[in-house]
PDB file of N, CA and C in Angstrom:
ATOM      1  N   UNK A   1      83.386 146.054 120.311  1.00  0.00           N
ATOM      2  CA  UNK A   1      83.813 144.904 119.524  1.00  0.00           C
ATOM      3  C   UNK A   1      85.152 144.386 120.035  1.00  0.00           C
ATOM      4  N   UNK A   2      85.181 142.814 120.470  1.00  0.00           N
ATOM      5  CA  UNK A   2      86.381 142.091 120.495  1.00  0.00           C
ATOM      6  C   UNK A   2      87.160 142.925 122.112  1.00  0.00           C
ATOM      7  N   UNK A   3      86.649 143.786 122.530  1.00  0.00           N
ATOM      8  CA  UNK A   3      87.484 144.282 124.272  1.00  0.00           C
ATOM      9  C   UNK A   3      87.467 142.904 124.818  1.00  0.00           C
ATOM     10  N   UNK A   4      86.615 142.055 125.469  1.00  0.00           N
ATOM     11  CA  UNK A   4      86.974 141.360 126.292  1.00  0.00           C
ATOM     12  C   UNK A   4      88.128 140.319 125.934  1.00  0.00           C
ATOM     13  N   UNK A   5      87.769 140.167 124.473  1.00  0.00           N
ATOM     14  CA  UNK A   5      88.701 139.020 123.856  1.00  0.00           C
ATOM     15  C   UNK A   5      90.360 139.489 123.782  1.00  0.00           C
ATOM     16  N   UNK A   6      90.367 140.909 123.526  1.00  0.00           N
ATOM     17  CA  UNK A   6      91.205 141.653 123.840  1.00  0.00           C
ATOM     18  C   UNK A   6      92.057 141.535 125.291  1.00  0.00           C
ATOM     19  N   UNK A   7      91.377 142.226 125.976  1.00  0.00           N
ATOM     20  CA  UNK A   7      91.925 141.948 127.319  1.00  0.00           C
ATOM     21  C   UNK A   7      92.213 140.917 128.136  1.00  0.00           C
ATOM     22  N   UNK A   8      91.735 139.543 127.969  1.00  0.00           N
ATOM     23  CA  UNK A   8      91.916 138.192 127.875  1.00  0.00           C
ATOM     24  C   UNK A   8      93.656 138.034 127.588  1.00  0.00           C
ATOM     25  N   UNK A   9      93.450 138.104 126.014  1.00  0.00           N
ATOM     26  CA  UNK A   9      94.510 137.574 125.637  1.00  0.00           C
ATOM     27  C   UNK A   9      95.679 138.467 125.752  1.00  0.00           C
ATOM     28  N   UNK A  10      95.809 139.899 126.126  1.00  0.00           N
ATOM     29  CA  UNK A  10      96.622 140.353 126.595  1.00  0.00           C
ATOM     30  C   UNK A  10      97.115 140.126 127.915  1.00  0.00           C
ATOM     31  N   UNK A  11      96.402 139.706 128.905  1.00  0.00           N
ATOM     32  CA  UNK A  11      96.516 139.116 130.409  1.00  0.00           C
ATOM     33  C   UNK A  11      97.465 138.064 130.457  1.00  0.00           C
ATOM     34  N   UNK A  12      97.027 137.262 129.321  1.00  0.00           N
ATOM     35  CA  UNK A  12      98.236 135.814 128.872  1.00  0.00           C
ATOM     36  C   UNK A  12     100.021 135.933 128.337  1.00  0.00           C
ATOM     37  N   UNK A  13      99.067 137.196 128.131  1.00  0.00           N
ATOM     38  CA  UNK A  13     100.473 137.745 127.312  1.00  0.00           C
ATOM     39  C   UNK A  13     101.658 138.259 128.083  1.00  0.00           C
ATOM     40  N   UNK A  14     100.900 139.137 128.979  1.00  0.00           N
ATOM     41  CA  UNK A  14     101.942 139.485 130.014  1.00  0.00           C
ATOM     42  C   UNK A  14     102.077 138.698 130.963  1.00  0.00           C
ATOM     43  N   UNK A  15     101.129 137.559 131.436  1.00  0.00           N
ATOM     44  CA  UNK A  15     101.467 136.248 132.335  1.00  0.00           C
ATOM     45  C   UNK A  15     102.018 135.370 131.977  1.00  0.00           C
ATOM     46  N   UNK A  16     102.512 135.626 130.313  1.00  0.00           N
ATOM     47  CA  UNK A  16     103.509 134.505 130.014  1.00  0.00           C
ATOM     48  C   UNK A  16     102.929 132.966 129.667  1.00  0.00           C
ATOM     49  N   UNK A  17     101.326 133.412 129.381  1.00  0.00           N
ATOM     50  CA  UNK A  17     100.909 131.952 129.271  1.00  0.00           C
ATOM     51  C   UNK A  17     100.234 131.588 128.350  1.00  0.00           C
ATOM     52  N   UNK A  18     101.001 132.197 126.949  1.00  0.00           N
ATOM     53  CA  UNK A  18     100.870 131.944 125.957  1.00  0.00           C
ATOM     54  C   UNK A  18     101.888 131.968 124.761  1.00  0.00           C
ATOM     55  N   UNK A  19     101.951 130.838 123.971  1.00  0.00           N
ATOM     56  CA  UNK A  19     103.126 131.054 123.075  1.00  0.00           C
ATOM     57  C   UNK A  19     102.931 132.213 121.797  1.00  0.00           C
ATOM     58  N   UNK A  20     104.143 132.773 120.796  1.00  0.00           N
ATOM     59  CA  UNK A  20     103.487 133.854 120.124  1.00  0.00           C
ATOM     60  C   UNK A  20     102.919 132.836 118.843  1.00  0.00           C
ATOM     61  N   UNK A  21     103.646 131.479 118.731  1.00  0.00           N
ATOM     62  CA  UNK A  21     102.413 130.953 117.722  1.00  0.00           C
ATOM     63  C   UNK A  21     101.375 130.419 117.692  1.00  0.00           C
ATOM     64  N   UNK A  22     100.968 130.484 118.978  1.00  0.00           N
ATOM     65  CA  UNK A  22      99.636 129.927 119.543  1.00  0.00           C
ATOM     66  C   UNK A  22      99.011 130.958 119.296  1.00  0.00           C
ATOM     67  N   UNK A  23      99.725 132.250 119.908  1.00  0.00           N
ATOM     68  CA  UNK A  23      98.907 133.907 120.295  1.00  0.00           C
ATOM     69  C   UNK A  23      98.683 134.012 118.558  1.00  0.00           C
ATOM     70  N   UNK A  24      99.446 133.648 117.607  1.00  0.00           N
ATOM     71  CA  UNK A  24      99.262 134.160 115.619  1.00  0.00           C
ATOM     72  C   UNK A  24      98.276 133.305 115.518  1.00  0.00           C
ATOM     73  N   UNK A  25      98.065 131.732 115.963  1.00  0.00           N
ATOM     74  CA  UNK A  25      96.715 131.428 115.290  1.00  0.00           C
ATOM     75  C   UNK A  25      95.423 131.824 115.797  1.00  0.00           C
ATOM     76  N   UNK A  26      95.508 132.371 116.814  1.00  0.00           N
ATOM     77  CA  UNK A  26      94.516 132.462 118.033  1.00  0.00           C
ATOM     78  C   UNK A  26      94.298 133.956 117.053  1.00  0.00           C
ATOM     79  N   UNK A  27      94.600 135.074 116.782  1.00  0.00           N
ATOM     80  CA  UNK A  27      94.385 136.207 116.120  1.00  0.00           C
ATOM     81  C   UNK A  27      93.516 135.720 114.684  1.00  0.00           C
ATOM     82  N   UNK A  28      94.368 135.131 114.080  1.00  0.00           N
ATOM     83  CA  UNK A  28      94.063 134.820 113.009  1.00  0.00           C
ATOM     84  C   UNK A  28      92.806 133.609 112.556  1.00  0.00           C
ATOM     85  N   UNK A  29      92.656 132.942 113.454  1.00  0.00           N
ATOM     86  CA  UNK A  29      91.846 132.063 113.852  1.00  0.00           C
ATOM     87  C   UNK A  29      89.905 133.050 113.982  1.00  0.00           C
ATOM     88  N   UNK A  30      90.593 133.353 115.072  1.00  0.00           N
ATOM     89  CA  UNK A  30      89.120 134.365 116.130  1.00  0.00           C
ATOM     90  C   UNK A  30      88.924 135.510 115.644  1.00  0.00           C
ATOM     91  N   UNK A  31      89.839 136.356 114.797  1.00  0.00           N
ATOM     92  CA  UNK A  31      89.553 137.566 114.722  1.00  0.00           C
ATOM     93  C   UNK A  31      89.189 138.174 113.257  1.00  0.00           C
ATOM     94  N   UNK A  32      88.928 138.890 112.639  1.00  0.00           N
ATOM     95  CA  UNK A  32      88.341 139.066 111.386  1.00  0.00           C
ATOM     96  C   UNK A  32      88.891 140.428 111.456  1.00  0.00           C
ATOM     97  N   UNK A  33      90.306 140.434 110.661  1.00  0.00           N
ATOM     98  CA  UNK A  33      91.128 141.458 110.499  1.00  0.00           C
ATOM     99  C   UNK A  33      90.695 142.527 109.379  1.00  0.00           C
ATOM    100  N   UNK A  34      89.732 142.162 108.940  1.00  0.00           N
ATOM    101  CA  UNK A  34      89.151 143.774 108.148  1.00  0.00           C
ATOM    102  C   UNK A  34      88.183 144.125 108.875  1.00  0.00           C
ATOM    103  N   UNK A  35      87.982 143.532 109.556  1.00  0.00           N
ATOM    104  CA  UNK A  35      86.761 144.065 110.704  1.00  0.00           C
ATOM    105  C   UNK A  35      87.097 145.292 111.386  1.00  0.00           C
ATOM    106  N   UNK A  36      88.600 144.535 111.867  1.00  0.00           N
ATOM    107  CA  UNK A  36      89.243 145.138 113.018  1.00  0.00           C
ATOM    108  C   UNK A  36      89.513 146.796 112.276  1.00  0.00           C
ATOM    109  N   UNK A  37      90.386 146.208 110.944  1.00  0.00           N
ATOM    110  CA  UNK A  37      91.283 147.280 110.436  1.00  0.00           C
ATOM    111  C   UNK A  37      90.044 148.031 110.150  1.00  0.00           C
ATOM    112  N   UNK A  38      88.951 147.986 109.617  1.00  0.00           N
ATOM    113  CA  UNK A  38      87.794 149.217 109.146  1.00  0.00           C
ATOM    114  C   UNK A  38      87.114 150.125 110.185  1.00  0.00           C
ATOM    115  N   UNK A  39      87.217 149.153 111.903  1.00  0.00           N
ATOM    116  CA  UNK A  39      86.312 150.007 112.453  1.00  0.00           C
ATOM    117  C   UNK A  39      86.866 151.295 113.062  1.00  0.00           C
ATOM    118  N   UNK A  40      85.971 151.831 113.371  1.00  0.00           N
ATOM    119  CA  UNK A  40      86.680 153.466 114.403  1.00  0.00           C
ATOM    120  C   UNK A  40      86.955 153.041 115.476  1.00  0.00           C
ATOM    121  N   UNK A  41      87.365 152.070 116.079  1.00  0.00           N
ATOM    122  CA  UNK A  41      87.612 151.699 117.610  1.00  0.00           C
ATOM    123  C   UNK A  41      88.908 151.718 117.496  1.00  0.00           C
ATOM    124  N   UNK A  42      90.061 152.600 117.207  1.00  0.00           N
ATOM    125  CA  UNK A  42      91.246 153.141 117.380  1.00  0.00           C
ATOM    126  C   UNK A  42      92.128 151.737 118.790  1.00  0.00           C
ATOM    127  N   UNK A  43      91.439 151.980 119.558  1.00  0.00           N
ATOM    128  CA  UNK A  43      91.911 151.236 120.569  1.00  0.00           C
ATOM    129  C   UNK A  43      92.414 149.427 120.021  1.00  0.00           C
ATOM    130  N   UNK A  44      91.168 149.158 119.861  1.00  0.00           N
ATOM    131  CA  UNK A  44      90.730 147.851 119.155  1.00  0.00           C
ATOM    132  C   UNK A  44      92.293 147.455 117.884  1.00  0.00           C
ATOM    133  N   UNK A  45      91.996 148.556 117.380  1.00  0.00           N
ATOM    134  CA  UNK A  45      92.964 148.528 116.402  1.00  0.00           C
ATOM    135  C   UNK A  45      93.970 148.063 116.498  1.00  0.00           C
ATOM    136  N   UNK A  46      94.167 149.133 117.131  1.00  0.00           N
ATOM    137  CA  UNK A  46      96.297 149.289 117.727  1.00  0.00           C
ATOM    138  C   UNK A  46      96.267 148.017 118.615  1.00  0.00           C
ATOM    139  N   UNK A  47      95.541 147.600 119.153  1.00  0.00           N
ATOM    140  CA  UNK A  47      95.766 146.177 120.149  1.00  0.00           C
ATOM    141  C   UNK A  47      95.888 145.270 119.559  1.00  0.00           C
ATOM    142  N   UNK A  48      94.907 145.206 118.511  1.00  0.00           N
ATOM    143  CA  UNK A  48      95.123 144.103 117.636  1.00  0.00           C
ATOM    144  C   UNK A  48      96.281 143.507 116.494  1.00  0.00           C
ATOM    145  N   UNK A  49      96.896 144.982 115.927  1.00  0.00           N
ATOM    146  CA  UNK A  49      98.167 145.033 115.363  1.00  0.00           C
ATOM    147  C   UNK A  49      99.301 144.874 116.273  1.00  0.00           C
ATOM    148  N   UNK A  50      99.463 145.401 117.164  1.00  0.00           N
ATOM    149  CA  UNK A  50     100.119 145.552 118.182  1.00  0.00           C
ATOM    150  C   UNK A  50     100.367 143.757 118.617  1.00  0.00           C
ATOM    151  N   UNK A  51      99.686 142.948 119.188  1.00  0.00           N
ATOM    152  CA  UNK A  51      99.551 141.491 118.842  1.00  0.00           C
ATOM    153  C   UNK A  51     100.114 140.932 118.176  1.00  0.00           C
ATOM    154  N   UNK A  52      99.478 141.093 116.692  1.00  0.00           N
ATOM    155  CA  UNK A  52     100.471 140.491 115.509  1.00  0.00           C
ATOM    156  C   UNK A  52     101.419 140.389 115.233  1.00  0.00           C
ATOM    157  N   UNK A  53     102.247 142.059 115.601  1.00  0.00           N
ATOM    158  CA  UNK A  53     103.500 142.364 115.558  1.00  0.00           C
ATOM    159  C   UNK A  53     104.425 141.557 116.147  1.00  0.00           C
ATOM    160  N   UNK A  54     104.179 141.126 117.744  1.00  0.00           N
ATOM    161  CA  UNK A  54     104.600 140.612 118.844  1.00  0.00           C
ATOM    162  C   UNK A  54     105.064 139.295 118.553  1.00  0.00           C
ATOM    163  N   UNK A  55     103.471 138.887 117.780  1.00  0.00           N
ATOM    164  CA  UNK A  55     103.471 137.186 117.714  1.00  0.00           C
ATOM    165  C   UNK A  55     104.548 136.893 116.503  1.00  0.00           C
ATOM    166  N   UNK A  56     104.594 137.783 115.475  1.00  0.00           N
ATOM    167  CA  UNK A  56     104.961 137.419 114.023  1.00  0.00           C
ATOM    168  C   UNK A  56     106.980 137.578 114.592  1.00  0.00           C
ATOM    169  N   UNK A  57     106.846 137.946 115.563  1.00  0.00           N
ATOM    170  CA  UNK A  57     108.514 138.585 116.227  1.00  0.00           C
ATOM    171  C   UNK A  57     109.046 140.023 115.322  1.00  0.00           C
ATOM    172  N   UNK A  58     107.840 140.831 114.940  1.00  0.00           N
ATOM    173  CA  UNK A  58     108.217 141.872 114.311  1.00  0.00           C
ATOM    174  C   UNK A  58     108.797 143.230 114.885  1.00  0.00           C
ATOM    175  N   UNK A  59     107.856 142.752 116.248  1.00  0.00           N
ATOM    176  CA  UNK A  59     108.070 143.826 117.467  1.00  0.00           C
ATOM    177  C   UNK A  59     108.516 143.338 118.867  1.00  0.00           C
ATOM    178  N   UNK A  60     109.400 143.588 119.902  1.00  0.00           N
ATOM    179  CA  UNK A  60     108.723 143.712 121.130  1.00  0.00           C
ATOM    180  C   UNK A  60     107.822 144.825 122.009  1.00  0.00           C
ATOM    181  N   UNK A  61     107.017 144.384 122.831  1.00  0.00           N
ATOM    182  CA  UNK A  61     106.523 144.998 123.501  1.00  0.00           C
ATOM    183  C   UNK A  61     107.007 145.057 124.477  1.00  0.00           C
ATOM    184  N   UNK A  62     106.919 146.680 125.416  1.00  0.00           N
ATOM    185  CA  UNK A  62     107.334 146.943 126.966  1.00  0.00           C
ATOM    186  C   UNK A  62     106.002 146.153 127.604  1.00  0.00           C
ATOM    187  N   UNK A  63     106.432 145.614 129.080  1.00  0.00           N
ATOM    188  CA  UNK A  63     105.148 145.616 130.447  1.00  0.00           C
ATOM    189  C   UNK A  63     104.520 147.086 130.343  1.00  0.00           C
ATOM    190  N   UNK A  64     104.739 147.654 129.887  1.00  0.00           N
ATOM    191  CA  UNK A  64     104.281 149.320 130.275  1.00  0.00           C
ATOM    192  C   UNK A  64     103.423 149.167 129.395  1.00  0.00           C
ATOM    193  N   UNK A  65     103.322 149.106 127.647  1.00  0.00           N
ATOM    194  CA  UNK A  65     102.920 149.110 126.881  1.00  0.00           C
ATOM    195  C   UNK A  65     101.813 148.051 127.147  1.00  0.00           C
ATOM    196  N   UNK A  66     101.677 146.826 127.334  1.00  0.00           N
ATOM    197  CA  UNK A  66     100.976 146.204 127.350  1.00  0.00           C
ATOM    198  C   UNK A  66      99.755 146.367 128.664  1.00  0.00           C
ATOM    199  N   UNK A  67     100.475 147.100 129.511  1.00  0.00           N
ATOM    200  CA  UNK A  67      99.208 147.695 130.952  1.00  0.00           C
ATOM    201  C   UNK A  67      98.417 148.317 130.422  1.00  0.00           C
ATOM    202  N   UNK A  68      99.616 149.681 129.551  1.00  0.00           N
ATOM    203  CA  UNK A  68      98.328 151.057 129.290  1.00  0.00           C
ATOM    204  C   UNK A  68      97.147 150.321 127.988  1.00  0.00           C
ATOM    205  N   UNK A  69      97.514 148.826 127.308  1.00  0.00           N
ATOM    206  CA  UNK A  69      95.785 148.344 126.770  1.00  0.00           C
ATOM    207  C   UNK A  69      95.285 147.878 127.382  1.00  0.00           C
ATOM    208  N   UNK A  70      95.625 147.282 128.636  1.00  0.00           N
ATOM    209  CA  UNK A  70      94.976 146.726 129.358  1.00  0.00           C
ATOM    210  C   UNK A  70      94.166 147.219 130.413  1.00  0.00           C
ATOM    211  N   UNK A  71      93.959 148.484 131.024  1.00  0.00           N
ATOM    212  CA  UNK A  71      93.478 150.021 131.267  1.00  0.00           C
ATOM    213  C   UNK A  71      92.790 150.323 130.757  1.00  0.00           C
ATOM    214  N   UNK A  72      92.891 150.381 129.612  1.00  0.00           N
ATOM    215  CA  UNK A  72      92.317 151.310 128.348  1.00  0.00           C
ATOM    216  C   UNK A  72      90.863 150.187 128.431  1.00  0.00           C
ATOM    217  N   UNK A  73      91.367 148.653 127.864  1.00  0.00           N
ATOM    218  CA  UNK A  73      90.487 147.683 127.788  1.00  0.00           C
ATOM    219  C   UNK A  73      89.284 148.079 128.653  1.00  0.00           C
ATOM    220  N   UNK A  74      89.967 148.248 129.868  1.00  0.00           N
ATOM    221  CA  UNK A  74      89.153 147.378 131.523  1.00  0.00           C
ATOM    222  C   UNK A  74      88.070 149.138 131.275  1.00  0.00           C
ATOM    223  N   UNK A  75      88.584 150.242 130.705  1.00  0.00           N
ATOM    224  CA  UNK A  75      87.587 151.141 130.970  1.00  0.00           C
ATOM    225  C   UNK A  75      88.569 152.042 132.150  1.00  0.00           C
ATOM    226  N   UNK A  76      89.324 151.921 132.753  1.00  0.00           N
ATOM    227  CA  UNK A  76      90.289 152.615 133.777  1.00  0.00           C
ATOM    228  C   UNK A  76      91.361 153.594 132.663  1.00  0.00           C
ATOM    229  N   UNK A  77      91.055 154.233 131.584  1.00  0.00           N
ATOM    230  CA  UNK A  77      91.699 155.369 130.867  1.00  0.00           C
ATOM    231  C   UNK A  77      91.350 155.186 129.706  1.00  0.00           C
ATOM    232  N   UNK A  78      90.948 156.114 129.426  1.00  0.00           N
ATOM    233  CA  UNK A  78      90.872 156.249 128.511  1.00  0.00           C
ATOM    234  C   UNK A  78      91.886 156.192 126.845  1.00  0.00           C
ATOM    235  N   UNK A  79      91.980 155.557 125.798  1.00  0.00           N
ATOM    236  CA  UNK A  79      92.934 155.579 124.949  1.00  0.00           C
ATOM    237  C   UNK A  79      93.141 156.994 123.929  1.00  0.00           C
ATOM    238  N   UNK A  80      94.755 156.608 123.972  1.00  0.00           N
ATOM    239  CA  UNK A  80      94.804 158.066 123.281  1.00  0.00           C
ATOM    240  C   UNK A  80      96.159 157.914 122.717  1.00  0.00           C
ATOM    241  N   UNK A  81      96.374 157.429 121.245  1.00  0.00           N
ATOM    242  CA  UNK A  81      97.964 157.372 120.651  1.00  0.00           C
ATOM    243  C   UNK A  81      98.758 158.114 120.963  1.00  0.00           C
ATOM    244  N   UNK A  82      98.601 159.401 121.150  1.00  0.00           N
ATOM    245  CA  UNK A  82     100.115 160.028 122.075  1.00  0.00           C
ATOM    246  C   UNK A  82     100.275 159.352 123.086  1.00  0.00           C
ATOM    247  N   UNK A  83      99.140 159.310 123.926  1.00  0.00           N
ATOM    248  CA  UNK A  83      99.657 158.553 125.575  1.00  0.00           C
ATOM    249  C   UNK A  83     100.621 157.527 125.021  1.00  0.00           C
ATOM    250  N   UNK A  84      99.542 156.600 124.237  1.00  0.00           N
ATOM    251  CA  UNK A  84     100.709 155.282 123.720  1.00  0.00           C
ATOM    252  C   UNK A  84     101.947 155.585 123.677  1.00  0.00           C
ATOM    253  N   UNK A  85     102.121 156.024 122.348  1.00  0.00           N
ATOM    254  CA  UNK A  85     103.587 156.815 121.529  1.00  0.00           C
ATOM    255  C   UNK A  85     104.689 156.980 122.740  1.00  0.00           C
ATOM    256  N   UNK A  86     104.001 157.863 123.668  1.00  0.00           N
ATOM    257  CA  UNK A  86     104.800 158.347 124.586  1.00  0.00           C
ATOM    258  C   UNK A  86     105.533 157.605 125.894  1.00  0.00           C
ATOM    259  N   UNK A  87     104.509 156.094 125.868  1.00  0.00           N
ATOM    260  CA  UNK A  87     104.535 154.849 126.347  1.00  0.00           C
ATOM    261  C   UNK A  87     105.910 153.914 125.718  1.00  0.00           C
ATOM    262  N   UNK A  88     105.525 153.837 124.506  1.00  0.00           N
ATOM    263  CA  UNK A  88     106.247 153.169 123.413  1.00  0.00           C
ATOM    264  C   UNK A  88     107.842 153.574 122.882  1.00  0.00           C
ATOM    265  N   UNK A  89     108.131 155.045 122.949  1.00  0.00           N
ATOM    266  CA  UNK A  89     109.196 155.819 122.862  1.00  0.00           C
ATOM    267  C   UNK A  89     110.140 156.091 123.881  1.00  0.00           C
ATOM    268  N   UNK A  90     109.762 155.528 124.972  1.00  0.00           N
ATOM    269  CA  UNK A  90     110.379 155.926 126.239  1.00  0.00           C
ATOM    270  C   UNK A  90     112.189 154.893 125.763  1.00  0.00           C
ATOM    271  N   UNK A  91     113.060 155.753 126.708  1.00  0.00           N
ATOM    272  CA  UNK A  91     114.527 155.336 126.536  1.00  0.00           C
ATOM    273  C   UNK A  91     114.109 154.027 127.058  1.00  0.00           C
ATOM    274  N   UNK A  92     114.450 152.588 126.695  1.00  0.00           N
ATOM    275  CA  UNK A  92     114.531 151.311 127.401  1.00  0.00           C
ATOM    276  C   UNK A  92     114.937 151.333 129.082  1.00  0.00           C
ATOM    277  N   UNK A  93     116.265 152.159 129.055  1.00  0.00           N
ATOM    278  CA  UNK A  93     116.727 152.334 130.431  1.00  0.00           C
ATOM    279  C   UNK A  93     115.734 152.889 131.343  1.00  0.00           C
ATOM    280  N   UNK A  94     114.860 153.301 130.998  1.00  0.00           N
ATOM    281  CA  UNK A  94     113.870 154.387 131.648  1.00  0.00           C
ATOM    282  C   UNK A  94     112.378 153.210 131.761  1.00  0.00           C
ATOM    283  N   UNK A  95     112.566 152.589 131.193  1.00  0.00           N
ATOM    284  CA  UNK A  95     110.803 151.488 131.389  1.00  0.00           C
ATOM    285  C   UNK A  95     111.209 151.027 132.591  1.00  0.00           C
ATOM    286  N   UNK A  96     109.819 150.334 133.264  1.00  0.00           N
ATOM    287  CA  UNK A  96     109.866 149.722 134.612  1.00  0.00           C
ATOM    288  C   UNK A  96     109.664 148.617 134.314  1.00  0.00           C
TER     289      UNK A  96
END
Protein backbone atom coordinates (compact mmCIF):
# COMPACT_ATOMS: atom_id res chain seq x y z
CA UNK A 1 0.00 0.00 0.00
CA UNK A 2 0.95 3.65 -1.11
CA UNK A 3 5.26 2.46 -1.63
CA UNK A 4 5.40 3.85 -4.93
CA UNK A 5 3.50 7.00 -4.00
CA UNK A 6 5.80 6.98 -1.18
CA UNK A 7 8.95 6.86 -2.86
CA UNK A 8 7.90 9.37 -5.51
CA UNK A 9 7.27 11.93 -3.23
CA UNK A 10 10.17 11.40 -1.13
CA UNK A 11 12.55 11.70 -4.35
CA UNK A 12 10.96 15.40 -4.57
CA UNK A 13 11.66 15.86 -1.34
CA UNK A 14 15.16 15.38 -1.28
CA UNK A 15 15.43 16.98 -4.95
CA UNK A 16 14.01 19.92 -3.57
CA UNK A 17 11.11 19.92 -5.90
CA UNK A 18 8.56 20.31 -3.83
CA UNK A 19 7.16 22.89 -1.48
CA UNK A 20 6.18 21.59 2.27
CA UNK A 21 2.66 23.12 1.51
CA UNK A 22 2.23 21.61 -1.60
CA UNK A 23 3.99 18.26 0.01
CA UNK A 24 0.70 18.92 3.29
CA UNK A 25 -1.93 19.02 0.61
CA UNK A 26 -0.55 16.40 -1.54
CA UNK A 27 -0.61 13.97 1.89
CA UNK A 28 -3.70 15.08 2.86
CA UNK A 29 -5.27 15.29 -0.42
CA UNK A 30 -4.02 11.47 -1.75
CA UNK A 31 -3.62 9.75 1.30
CA UNK A 32 -6.20 8.27 3.74
CA UNK A 33 -4.51 8.72 7.09
CA UNK A 34 -6.41 6.01 9.05
CA UNK A 35 -5.57 3.78 6.47
CA UNK A 36 -2.11 4.53 6.85
CA UNK A 37 -2.20 4.84 10.76
CA UNK A 38 -4.21 1.17 11.09
CA UNK A 39 -2.13 -0.84 8.78
CA UNK A 40 0.91 -3.21 9.83
CA UNK A 41 3.14 -1.72 7.17
CA UNK A 42 5.39 -0.09 9.93
CA UNK A 43 7.42 1.30 7.07
CA UNK A 44 4.41 2.96 5.33
CA UNK A 45 3.71 4.43 8.55
CA UNK A 46 6.73 6.13 9.77
CA UNK A 47 7.09 7.59 6.09
CA UNK A 48 4.02 8.87 6.10
CA UNK A 49 4.21 10.69 9.56
CA UNK A 50 7.56 11.37 9.03
CA UNK A 51 6.19 13.68 5.86
CA UNK A 52 3.71 15.44 7.80
CA UNK A 53 6.04 16.31 10.36
CA UNK A 54 8.42 17.89 7.73
CA UNK A 55 5.64 19.59 5.82
CA UNK A 56 3.67 20.95 9.01
CA UNK A 57 7.63 22.41 10.02
CA UNK A 58 7.30 20.18 13.10
CA UNK A 59 10.41 18.33 12.22
CA UNK A 60 13.50 18.42 10.15
CA UNK A 61 14.69 15.67 8.39
CA UNK A 62 18.52 14.48 7.77
CA UNK A 63 19.54 13.39 3.71
CA UNK A 64 20.42 10.25 5.67
CA UNK A 65 17.04 9.84 7.04
CA UNK A 66 15.27 10.39 4.04
CA UNK A 67 17.71 7.66 1.83
CA UNK A 68 17.30 4.92 4.51
CA UNK A 69 13.01 5.28 3.23
CA UNK A 70 13.94 5.50 0.22
CA UNK A 71 15.93 1.92 0.31
CA UNK A 72 13.61 0.57 2.39
CA UNK A 73 10.82 1.83 -0.34
CA UNK A 74 12.88 0.62 -3.53
CA UNK A 75 13.13 -3.02 -1.63
CA UNK A 76 17.24 -2.46 -1.21
CA UNK A 77 16.81 -2.98 2.98
CA UNK A 78 14.93 -3.89 4.61
CA UNK A 79 13.00 -1.51 7.44
CA UNK A 80 13.65 -1.67 10.90
CA UNK A 81 12.99 1.39 13.65
CA UNK A 82 16.22 0.92 15.40
CA UNK A 83 18.08 1.17 12.07
CA UNK A 84 15.92 4.41 11.75
CA UNK A 85 16.31 5.68 15.44
CA UNK A 86 19.87 5.11 15.02
CA UNK A 87 19.71 7.11 11.65
CA UNK A 88 17.68 9.86 13.30
CA UNK A 89 19.81 10.21 16.67
CA UNK A 90 23.04 10.56 15.16
CA UNK A 91 25.16 13.89 16.60
CA UNK A 92 24.24 16.56 13.60
CA UNK A 93 28.08 17.05 13.35
CA UNK A 94 28.36 13.44 12.47
CA UNK A 95 25.45 13.28 9.40
CA UNK A 96 26.75 13.42 5.84
Amino acid sequence: MYHNEMEKIIEKVVKGDIDKNVLMEYLIDDFDCEKIYDSDEELITDAFFTLKHYASGEEEVSKDEWMYFLECLAGKREYNMETKMSITTKPPHRQA
